[in-house]
Protein backbone atom coordinates (compact mmCIF):
# COMPACT_ATOMS: atom_id res chain seq x y z
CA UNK A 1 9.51 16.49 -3.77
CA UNK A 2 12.11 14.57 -6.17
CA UNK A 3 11.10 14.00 -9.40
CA UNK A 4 10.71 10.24 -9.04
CA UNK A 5 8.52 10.60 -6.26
CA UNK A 6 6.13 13.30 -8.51
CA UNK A 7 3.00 11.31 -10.39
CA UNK A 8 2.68 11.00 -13.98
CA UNK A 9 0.54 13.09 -15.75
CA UNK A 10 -1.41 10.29 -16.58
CA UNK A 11 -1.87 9.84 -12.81
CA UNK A 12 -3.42 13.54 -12.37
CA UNK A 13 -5.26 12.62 -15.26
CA UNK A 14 -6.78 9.86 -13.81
CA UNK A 15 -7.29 11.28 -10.57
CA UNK A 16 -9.39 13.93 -12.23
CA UNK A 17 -11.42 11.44 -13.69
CA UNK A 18 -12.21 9.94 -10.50
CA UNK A 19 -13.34 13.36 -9.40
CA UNK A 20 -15.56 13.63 -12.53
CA UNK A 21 -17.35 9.83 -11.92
CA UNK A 22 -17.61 10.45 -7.74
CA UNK A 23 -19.61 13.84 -8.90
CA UNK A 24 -22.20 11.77 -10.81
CA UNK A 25 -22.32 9.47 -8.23
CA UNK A 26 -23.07 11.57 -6.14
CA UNK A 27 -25.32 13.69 -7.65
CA UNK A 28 -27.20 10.30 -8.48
CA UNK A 29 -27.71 9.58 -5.01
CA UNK A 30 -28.64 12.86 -4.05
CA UNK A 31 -31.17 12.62 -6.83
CA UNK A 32 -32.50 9.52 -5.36
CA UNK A 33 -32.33 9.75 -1.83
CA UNK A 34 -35.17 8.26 0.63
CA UNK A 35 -34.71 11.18 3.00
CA UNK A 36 -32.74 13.69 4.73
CA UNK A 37 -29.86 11.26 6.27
CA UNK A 38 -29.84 8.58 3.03
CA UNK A 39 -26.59 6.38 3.95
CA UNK A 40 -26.04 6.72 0.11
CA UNK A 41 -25.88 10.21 0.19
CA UNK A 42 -23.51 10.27 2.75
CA UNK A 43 -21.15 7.10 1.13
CA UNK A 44 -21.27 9.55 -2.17
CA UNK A 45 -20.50 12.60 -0.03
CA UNK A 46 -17.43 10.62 1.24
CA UNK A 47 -16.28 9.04 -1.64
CA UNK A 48 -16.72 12.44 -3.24
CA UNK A 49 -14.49 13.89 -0.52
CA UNK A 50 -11.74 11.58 -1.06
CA UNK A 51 -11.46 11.99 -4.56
CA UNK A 52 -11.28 15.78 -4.71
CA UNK A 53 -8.57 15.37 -2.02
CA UNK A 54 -6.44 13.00 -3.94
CA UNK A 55 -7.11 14.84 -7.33
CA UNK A 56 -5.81 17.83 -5.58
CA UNK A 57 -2.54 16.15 -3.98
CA UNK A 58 -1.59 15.03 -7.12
CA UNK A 59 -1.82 18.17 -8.98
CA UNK A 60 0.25 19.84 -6.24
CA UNK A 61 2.74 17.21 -6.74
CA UNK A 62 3.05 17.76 -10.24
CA UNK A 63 2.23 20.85 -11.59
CA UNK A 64 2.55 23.00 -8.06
CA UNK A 65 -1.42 23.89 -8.26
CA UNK A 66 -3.90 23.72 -6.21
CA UNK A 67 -8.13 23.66 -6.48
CA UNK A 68 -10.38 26.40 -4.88
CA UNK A 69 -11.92 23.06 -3.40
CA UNK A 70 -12.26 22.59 0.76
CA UNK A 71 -12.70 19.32 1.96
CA UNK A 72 -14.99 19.55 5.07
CA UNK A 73 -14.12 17.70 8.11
CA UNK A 74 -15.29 14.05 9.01
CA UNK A 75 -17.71 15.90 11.62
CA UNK A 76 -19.02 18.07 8.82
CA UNK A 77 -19.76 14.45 6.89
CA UNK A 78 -21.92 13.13 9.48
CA UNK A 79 -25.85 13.52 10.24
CA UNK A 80 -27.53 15.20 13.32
CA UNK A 81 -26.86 13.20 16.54
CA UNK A 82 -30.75 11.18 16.67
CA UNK A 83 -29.76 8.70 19.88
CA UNK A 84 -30.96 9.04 23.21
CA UNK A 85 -29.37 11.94 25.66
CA UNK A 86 -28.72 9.17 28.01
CA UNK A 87 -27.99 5.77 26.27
CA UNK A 88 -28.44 2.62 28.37
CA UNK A 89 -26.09 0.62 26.35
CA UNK A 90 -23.56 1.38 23.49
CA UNK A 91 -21.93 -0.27 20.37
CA UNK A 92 -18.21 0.18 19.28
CA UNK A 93 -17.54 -0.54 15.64
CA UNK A 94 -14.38 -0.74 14.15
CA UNK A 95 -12.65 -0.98 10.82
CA UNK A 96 -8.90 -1.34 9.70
CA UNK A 97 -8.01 -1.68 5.97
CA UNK A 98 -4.64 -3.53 5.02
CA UNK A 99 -2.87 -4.10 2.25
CA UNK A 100 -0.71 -7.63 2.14
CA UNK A 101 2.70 -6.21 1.08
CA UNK A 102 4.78 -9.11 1.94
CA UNK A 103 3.38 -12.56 1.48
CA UNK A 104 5.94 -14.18 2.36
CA UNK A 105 6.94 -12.73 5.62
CA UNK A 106 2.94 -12.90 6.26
CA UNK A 107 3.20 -17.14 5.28
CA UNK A 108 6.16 -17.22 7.34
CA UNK A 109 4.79 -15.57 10.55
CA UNK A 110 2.28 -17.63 10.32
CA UNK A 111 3.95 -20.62 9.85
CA UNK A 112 5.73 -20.35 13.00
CA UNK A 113 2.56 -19.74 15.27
CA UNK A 114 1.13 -22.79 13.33
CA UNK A 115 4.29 -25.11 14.48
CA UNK A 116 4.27 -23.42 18.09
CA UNK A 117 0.43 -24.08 18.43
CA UNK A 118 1.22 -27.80 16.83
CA UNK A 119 4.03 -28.78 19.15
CA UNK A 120 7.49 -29.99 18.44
CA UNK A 121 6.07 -33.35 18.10
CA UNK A 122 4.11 -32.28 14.90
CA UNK A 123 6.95 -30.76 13.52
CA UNK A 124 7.69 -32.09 9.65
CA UNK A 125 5.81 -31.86 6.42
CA UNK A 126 2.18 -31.78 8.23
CA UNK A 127 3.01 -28.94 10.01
CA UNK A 128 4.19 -27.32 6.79
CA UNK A 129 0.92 -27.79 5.39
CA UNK A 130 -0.76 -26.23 7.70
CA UNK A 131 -0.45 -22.96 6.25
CA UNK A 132 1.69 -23.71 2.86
CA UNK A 133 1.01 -21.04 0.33
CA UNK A 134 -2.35 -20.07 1.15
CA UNK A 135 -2.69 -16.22 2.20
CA UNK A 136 -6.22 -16.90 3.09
CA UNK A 137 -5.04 -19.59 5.83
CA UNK A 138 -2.08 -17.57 6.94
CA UNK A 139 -4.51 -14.67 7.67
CA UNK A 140 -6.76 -17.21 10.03
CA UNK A 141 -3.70 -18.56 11.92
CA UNK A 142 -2.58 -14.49 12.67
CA UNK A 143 -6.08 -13.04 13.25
CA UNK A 144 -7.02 -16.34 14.99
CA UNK A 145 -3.61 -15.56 17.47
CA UNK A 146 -3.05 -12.45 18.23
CA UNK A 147 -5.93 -9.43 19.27
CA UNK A 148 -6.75 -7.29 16.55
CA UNK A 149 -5.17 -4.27 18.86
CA UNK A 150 -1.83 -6.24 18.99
CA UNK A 151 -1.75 -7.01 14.79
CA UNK A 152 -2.76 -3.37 14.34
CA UNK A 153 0.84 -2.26 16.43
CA UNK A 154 2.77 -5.10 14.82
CA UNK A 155 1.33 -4.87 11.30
CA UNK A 156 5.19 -4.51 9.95
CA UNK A 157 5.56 -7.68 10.89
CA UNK A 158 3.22 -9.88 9.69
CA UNK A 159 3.73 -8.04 5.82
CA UNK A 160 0.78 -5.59 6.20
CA UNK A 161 0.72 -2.04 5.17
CA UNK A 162 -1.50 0.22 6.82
CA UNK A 163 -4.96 1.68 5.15
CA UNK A 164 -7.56 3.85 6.28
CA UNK A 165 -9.14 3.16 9.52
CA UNK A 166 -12.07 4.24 11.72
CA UNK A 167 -13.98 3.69 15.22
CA UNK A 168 -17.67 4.70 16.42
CA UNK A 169 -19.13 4.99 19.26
CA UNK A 170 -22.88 4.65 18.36
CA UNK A 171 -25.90 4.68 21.26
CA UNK A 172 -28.16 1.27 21.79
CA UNK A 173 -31.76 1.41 23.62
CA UNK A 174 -30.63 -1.59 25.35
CA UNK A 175 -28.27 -4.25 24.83
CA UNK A 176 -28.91 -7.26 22.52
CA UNK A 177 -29.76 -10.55 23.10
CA UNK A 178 -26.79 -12.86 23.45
CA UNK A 179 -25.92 -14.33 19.43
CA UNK A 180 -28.62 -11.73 18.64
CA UNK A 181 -26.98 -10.09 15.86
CA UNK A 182 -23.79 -12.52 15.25
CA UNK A 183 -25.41 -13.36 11.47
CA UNK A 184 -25.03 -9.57 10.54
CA UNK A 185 -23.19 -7.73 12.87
CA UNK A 186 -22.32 -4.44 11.12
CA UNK A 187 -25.96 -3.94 9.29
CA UNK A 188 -27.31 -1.84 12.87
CA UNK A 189 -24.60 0.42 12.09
CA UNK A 190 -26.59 3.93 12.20
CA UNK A 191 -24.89 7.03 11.32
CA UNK A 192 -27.37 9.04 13.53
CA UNK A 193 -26.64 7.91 16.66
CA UNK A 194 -23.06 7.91 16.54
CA UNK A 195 -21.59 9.46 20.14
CA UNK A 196 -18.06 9.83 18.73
CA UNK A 197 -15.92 8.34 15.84
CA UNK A 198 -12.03 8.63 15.73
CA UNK A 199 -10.39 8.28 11.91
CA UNK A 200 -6.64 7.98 10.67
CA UNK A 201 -6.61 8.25 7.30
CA UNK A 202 -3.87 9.77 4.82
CA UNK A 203 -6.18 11.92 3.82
CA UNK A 204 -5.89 14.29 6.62
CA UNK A 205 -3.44 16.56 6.44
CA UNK A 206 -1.09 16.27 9.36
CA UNK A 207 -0.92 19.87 10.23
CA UNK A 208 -4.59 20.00 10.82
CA UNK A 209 -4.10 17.45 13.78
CA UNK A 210 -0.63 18.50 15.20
CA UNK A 211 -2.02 17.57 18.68
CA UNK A 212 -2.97 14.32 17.92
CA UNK A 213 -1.28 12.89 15.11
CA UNK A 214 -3.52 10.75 13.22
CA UNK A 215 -6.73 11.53 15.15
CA UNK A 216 -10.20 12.86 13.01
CA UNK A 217 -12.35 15.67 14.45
CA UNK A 218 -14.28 13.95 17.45
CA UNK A 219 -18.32 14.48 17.04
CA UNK A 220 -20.13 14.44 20.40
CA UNK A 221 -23.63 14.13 21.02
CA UNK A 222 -25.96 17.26 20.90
């Protein structure tokens, strides 16, 4: 690694103080769980997880050390399977982080599937307006346009940099109501009954998933 490309000391530093707050965290949570599979104790866990595993890249990258630390897998970070043997219905959650690296090529892509959408006879200083400077309306004309499949492949594109992402499989008694749970659809999430969840993350170290680049341990059901 080049020197420019090495973090500061200051960034170790830092990093090691992030390990140092995640550990009281945790240890807070663990102090105060509710039971054996506390979602806090398992967000600490993870959070806990992530900063050891920076902390430790960095002080590779600078001083060529390493911690007696092991990180365990995502599987490892998850509770007993508690769903049904044979579900009846299923739920798919899925996050993607981004970071808006490019505003401008973001206001611009948008722009142009605001004029197409408009129609040549909009065209002029309406259909400028329509997005204008706004990030926040840029991002509802592009998520609005495309499937979130397609924005996730083109991502380069709209001015978006990749973060951490994740999808579970989680077992359902039955399926909802239609609209049922529109007003809060991710508080059912239930770490217990997850079937299978797939991560990318930078995190992982890419010789630990040569096979499938990018791909987390998969947990199946018990």
């Amino acid at each position: 690694m080049s020197d420019a490309a090495q973090p500061t000391a200051a960034e170790v530093r830092a990093a090691a103080e992030a390990v140092k707050a995640a550990l009281d965290r945790h240890l807070e949570a663990v102090e105060n769980r509710t039971g054996e599979d506390d979602p806090a104790v398992h967000a600490a866990f993870n959070a806990l997880a992530a900063a050891a595993e920076a902390y430790d890249e960095r002080l590779y990258d600078r001083y060529d050390e390493v911690t007696p630390f092991e990180i365990p897998g995502v599987e490892d970070s998850l509770p007993p399977y508690q769903g049904p043997t044979e579900p009846n219905a299923l739920t798919v959650l899925i996050r993607r982080d981004y970071a808006v690296v490019e505003p401008q090529r973001l206001l611009a892509q948008a722009q142009r599937v605001a004029d197409l959408d408009r129609g040549e006879e909009d065209e002029g200083a309406d259909a400028v307006a329509m997005v204008g400077a706004s990030t926040h309306a840029a991002l509802g004309v592009l998520f609005g346009e495309f499937e979130p499949d397609e924005i996730a492949s083109r991502h380069a594109e709209f001015g978006l940099e990749e973060g951490d992402s994740t999808l579970w499989v989680a077992a359902a008694d039955e399926l909802p109501e239609p609209g049922e749970w529109l007003s809060t659809p991710f508080d059912q999430a239930e770490p217990g009954r997850v079937i299978c969840r797939f991560d990318v993350s930078a995190v992982f170290d890419e010789d630990d998933f040569q096979d499938t680049p990018g791909l987390a341990p998969r947990r199946d059901s018990a």
